[in-house]
PDB file of N, CA and C in Angstrom:
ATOM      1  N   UNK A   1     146.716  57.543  77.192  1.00  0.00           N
ATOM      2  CA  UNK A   1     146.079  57.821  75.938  1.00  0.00           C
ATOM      3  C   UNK A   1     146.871  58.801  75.077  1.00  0.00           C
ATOM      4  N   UNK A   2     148.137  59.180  75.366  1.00  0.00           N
ATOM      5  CA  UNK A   2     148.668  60.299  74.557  1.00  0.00           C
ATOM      6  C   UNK A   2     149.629  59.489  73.663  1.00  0.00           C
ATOM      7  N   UNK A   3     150.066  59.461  72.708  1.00  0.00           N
ATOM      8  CA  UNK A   3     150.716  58.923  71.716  1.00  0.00           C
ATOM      9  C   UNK A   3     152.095  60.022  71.777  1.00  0.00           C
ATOM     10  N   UNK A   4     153.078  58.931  71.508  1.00  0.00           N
ATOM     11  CA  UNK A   4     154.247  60.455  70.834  1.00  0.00           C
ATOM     12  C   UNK A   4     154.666  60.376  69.316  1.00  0.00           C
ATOM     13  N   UNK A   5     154.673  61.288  68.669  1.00  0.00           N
ATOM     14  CA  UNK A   5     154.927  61.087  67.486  1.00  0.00           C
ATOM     15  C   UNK A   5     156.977  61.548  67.348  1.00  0.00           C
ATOM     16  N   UNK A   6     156.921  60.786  66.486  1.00  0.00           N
ATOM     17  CA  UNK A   6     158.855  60.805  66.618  1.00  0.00           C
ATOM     18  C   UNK A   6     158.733  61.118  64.826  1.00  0.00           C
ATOM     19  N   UNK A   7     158.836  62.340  64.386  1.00  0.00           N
ATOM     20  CA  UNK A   7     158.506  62.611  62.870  1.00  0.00           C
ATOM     21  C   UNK A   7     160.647  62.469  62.986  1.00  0.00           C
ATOM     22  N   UNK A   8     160.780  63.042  61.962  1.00  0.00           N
ATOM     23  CA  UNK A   8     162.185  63.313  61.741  1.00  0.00           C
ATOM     24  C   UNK A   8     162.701  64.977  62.087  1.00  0.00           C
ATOM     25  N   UNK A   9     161.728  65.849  61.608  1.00  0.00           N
ATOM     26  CA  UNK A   9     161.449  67.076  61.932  1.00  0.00           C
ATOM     27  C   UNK A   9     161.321  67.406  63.152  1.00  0.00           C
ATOM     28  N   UNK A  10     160.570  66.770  63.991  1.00  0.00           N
ATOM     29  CA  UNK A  10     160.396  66.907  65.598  1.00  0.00           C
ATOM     30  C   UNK A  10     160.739  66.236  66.419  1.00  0.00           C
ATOM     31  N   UNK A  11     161.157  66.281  67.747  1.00  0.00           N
ATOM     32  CA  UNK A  11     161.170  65.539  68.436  1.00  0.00           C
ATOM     33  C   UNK A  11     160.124  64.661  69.415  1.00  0.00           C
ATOM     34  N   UNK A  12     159.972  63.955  70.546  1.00  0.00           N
ATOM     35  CA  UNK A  12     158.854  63.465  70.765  1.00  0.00           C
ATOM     36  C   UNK A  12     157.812  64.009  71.295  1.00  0.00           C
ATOM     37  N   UNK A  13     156.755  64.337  70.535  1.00  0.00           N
ATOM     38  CA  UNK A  13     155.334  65.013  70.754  1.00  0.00           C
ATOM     39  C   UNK A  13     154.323  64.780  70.944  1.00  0.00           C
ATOM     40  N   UNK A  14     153.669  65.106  72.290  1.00  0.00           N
ATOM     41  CA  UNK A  14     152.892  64.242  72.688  1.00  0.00           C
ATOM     42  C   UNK A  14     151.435  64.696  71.514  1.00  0.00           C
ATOM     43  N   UNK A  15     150.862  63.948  71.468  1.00  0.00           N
ATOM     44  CA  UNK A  15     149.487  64.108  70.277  1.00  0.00           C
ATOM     45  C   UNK A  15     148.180  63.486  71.318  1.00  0.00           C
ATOM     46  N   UNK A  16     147.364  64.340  71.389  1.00  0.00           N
ATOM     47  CA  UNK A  16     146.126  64.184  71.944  1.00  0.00           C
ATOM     48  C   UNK A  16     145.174  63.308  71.587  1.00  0.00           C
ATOM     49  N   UNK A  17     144.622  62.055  71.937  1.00  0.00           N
ATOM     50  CA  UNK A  17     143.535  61.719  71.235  1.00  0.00           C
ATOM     51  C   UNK A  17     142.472  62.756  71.314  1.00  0.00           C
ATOM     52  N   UNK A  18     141.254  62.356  70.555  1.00  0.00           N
ATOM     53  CA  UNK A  18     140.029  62.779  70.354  1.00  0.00           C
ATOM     54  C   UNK A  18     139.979  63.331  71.418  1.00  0.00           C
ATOM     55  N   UNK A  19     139.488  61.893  72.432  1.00  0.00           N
ATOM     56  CA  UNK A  19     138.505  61.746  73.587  1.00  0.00           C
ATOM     57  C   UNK A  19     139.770  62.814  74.782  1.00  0.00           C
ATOM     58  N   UNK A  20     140.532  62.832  74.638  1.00  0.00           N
ATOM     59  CA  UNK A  20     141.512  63.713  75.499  1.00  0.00           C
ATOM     60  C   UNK A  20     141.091  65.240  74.953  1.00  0.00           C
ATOM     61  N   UNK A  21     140.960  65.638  74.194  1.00  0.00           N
ATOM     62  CA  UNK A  21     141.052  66.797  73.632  1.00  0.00           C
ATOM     63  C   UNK A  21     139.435  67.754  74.223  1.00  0.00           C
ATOM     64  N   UNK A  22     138.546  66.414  73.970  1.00  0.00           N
ATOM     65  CA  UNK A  22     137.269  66.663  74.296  1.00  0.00           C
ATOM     66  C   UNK A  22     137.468  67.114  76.180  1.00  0.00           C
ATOM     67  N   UNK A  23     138.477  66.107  76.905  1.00  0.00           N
ATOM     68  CA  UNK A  23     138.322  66.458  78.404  1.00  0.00           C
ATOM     69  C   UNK A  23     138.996  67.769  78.928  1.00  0.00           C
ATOM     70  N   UNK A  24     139.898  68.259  77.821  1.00  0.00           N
ATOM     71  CA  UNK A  24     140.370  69.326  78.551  1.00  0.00           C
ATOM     72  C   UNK A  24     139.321  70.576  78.468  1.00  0.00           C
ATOM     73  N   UNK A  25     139.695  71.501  79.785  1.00  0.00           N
ATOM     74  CA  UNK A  25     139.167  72.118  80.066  1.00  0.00           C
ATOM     75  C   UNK A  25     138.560  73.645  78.879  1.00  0.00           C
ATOM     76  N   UNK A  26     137.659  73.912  78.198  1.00  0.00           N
ATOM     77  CA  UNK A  26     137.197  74.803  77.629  1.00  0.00           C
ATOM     78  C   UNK A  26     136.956  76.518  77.914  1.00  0.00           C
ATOM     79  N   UNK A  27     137.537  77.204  77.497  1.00  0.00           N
ATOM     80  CA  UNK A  27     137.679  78.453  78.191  1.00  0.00           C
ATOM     81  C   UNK A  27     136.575  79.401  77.586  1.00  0.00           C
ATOM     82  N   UNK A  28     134.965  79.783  78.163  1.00  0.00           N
ATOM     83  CA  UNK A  28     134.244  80.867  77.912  1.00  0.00           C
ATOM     84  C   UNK A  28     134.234  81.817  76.295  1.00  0.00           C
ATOM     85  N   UNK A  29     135.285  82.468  77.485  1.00  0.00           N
ATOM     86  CA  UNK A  29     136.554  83.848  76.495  1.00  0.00           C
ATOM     87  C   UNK A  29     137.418  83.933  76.509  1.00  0.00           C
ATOM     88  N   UNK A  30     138.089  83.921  75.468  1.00  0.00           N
ATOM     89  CA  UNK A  30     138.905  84.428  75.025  1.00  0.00           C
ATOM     90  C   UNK A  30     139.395  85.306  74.097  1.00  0.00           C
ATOM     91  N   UNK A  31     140.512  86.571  74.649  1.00  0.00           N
ATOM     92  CA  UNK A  31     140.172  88.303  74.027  1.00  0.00           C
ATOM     93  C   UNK A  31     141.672  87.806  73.100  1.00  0.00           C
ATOM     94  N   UNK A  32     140.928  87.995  71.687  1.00  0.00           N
ATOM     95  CA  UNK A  32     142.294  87.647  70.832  1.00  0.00           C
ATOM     96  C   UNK A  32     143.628  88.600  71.349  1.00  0.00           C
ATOM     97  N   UNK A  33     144.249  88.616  70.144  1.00  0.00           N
ATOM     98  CA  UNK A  33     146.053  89.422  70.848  1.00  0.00           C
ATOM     99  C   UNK A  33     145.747  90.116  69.929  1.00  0.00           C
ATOM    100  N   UNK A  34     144.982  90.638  68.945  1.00  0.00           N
ATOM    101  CA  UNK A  34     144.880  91.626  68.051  1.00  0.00           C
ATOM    102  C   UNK A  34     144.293  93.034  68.792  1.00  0.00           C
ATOM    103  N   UNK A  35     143.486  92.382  70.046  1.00  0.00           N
ATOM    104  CA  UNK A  35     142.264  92.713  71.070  1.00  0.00           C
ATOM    105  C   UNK A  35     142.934  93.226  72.038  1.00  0.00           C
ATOM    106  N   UNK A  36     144.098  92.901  72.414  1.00  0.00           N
ATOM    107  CA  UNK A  36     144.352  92.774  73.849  1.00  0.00           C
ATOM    108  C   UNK A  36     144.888  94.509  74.069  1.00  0.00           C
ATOM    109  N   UNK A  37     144.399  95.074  75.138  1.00  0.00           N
ATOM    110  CA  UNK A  37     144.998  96.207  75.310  1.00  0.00           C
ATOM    111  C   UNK A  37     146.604  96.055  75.394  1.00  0.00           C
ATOM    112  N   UNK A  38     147.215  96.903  75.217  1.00  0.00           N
ATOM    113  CA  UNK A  38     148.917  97.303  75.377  1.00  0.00           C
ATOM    114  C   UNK A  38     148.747  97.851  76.629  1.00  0.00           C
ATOM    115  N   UNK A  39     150.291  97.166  77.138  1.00  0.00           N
ATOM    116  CA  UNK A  39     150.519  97.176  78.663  1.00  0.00           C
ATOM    117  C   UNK A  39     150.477  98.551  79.422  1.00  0.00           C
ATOM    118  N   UNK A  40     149.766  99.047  80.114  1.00  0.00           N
ATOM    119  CA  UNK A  40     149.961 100.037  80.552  1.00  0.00           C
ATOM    120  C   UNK A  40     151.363 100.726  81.287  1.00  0.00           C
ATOM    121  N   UNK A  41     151.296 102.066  81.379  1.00  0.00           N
ATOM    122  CA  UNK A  41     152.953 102.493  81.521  1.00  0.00           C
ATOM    123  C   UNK A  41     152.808 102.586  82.881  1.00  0.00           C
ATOM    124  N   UNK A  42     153.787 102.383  83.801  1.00  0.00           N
ATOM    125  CA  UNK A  42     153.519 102.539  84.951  1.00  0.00           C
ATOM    126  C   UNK A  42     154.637 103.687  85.951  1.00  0.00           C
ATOM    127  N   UNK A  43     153.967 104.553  86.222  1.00  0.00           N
ATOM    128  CA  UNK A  43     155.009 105.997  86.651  1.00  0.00           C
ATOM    129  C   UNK A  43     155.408 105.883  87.996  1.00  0.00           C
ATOM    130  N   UNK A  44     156.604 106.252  88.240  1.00  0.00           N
ATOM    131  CA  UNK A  44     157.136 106.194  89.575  1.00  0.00           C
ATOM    132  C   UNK A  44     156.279 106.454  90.972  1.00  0.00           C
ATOM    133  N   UNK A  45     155.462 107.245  90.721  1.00  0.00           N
ATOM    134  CA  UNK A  45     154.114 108.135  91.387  1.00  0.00           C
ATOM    135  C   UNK A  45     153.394 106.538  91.808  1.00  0.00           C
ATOM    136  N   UNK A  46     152.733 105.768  90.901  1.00  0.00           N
ATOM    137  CA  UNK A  46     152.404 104.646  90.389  1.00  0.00           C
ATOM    138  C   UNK A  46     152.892 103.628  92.011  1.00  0.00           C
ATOM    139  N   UNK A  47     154.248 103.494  91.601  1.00  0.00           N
ATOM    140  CA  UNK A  47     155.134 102.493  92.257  1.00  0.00           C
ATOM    141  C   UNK A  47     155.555 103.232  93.762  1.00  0.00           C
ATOM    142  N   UNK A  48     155.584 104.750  94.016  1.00  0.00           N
ATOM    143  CA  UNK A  48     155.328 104.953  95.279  1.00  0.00           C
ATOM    144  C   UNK A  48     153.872 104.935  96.264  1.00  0.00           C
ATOM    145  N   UNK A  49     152.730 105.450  95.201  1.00  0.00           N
ATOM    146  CA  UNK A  49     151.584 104.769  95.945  1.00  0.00           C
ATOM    147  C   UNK A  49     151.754 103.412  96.146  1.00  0.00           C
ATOM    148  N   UNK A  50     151.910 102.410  95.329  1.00  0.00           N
ATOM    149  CA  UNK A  50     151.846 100.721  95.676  1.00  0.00           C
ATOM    150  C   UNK A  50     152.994 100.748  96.951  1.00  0.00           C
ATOM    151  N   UNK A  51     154.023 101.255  97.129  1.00  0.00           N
ATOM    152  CA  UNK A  51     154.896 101.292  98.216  1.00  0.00           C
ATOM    153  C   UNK A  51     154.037 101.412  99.554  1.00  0.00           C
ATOM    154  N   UNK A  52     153.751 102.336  99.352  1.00  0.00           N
ATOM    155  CA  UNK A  52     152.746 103.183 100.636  1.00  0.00           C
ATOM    156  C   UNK A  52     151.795 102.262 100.872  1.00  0.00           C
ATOM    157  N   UNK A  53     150.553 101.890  99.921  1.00  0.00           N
ATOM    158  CA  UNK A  53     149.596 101.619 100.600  1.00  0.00           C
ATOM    159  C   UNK A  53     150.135  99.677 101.175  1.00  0.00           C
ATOM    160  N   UNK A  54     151.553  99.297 100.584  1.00  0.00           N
ATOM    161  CA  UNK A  54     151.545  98.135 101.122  1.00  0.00           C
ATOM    162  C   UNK A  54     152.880  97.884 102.369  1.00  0.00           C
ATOM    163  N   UNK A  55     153.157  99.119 102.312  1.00  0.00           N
ATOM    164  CA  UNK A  55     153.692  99.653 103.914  1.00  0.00           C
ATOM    165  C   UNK A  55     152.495  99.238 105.172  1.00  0.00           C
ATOM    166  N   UNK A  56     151.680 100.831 104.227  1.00  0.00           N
ATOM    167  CA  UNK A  56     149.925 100.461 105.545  1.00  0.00           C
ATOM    168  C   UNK A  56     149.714  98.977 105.655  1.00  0.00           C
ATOM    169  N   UNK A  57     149.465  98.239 104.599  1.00  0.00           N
ATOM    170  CA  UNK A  57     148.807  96.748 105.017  1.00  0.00           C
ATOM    171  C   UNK A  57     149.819  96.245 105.571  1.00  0.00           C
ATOM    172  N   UNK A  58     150.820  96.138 105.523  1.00  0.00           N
ATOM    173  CA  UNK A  58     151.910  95.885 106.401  1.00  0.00           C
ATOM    174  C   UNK A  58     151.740  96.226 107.821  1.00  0.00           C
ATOM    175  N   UNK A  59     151.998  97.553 108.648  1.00  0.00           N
ATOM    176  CA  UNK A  59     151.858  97.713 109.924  1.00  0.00           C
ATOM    177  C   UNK A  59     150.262  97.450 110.124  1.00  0.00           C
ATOM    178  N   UNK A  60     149.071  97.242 109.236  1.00  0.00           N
ATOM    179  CA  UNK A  60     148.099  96.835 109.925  1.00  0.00           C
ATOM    180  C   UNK A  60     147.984  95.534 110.273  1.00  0.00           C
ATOM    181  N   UNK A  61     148.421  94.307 109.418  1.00  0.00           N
ATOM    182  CA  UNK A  61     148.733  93.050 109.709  1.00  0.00           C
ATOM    183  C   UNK A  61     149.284  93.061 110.920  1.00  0.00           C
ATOM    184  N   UNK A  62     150.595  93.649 111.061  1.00  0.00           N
ATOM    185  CA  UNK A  62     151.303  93.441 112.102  1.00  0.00           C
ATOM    186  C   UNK A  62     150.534  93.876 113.536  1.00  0.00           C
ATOM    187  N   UNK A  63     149.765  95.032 113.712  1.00  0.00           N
ATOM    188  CA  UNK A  63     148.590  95.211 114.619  1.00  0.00           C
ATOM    189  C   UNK A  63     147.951  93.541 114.681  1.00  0.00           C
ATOM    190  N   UNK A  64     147.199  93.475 114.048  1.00  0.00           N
ATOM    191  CA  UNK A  64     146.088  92.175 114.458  1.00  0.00           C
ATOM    192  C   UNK A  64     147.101  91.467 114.820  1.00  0.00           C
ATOM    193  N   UNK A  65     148.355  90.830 114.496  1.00  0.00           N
ATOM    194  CA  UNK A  65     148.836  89.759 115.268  1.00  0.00           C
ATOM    195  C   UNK A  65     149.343  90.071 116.560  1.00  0.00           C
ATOM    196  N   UNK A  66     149.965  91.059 116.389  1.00  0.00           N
ATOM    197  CA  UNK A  66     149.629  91.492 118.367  1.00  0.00           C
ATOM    198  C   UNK A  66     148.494  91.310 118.986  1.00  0.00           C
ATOM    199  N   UNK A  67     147.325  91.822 118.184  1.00  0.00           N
ATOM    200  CA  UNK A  67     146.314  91.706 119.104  1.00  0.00           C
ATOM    201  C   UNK A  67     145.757  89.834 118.959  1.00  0.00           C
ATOM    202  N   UNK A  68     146.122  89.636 117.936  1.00  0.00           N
ATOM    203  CA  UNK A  68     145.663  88.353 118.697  1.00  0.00           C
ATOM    204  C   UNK A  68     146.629  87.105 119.150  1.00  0.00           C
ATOM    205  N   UNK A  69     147.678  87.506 119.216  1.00  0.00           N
ATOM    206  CA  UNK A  69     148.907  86.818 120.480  1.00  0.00           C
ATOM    207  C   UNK A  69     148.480  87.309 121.632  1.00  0.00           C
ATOM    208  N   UNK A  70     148.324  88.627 121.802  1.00  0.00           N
ATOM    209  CA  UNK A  70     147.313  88.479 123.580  1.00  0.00           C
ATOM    210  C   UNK A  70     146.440  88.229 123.705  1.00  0.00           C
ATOM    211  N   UNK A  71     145.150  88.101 122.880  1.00  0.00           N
ATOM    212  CA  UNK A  71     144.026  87.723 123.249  1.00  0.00           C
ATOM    213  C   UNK A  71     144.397  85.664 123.490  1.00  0.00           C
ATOM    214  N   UNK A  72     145.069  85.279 122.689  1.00  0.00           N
ATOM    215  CA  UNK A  72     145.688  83.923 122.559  1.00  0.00           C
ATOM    216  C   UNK A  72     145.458  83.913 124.312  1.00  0.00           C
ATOM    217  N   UNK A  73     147.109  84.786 124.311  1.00  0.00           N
ATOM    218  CA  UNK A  73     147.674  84.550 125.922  1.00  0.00           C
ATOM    219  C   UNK A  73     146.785  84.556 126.969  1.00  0.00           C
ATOM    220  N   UNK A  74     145.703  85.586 126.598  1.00  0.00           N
ATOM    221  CA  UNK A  74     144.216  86.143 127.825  1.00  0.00           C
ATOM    222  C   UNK A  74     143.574  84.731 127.830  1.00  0.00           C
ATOM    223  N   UNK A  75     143.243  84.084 126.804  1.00  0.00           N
ATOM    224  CA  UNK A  75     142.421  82.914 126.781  1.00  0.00           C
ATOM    225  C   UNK A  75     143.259  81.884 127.587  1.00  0.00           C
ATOM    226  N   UNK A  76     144.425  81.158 127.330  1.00  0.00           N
ATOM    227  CA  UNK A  76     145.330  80.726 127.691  1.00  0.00           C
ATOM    228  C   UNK A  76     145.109  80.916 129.029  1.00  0.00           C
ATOM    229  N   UNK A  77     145.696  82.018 129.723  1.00  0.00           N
ATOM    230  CA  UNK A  77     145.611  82.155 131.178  1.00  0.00           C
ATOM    231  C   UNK A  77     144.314  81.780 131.740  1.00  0.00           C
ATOM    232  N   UNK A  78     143.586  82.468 131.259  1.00  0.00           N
ATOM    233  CA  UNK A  78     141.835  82.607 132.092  1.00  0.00           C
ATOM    234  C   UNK A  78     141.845  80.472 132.035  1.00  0.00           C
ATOM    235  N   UNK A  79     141.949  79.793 130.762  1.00  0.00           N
ATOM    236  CA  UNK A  79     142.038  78.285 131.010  1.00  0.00           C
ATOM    237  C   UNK A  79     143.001  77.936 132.110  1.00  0.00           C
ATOM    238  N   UNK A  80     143.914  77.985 132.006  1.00  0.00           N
ATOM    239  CA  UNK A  80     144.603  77.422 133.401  1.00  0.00           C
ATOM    240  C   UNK A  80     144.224  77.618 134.958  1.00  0.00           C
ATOM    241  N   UNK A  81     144.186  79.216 134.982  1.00  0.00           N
ATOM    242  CA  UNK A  81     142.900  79.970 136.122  1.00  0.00           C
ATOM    243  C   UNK A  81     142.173  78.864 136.567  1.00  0.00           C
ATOM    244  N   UNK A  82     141.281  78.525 135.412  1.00  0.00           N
ATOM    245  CA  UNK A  82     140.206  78.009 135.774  1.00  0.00           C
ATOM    246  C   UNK A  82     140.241  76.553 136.123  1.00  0.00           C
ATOM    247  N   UNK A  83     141.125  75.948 135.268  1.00  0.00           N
ATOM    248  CA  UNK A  83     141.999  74.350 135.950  1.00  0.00           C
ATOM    249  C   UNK A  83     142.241  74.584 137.131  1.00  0.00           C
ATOM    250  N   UNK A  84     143.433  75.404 137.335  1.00  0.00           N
ATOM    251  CA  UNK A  84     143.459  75.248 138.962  1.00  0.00           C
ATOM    252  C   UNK A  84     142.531  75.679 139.883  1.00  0.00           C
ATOM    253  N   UNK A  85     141.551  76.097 140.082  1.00  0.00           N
ATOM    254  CA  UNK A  85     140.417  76.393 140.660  1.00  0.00           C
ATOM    255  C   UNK A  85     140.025  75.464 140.756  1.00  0.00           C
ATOM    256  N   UNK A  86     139.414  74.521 139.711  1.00  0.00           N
ATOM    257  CA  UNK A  86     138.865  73.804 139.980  1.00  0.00           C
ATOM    258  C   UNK A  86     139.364  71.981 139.948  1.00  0.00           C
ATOM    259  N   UNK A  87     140.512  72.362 139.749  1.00  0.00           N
ATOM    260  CA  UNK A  87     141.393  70.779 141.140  1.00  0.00           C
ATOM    261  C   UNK A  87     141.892  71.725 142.374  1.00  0.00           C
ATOM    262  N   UNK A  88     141.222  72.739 142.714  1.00  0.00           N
ATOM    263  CA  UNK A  88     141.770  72.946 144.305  1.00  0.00           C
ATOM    264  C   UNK A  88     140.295  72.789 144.988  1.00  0.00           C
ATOM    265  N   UNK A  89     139.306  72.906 144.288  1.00  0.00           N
ATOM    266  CA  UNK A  89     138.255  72.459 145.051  1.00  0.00           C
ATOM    267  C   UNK A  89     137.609  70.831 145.201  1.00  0.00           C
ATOM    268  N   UNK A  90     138.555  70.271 144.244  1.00  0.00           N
ATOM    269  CA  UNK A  90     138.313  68.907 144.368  1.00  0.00           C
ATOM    270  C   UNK A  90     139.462  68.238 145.244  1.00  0.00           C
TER     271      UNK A  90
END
């Protein structure tokens, strides 16, 4: 349903029908650019907290996957355990 228009001025552009225009998606809000706050400044202080606290989430991630590569392995074992137990009683 998209048409291209080939003006002399432009090159090929796609042009929306109606019924296309109607399906795209409609956005709530939107905060004009007259609106929009200016980017905040961001201080070295700034960029060493973000360092730090994603150091911490770092070695804490790395905790849980230790802990759950052994709990893996604990499960793992205790199943086999229990296989052979029970083809040695059969």
């Amino acid at each position: 349903e998209t048409s291209l228009s080939s003006d002399e001025d432009r090159d090929d552009v796609p042009i929306l029908t109606e019924r296309q225009r109607e399906k795209r998606p409609q956005f709530a809000r939107e905060t004009p650019v007259d609106r929009a706050q200016p980017p905040a400044l961001i201080t070295r202080e700034d960029i060493t907290n973000l360092i730090t606290a994603l150091r911490s989430t770092n070695e804490t991630l790395q905790q849980q996957g230790l802990r759950i590569t052994a709990l893996e392995e604990s499960m793992r074992s205790k199943r086999s355990a229990t296989r052979s137990r029970s083809r040695s009683k059969t």
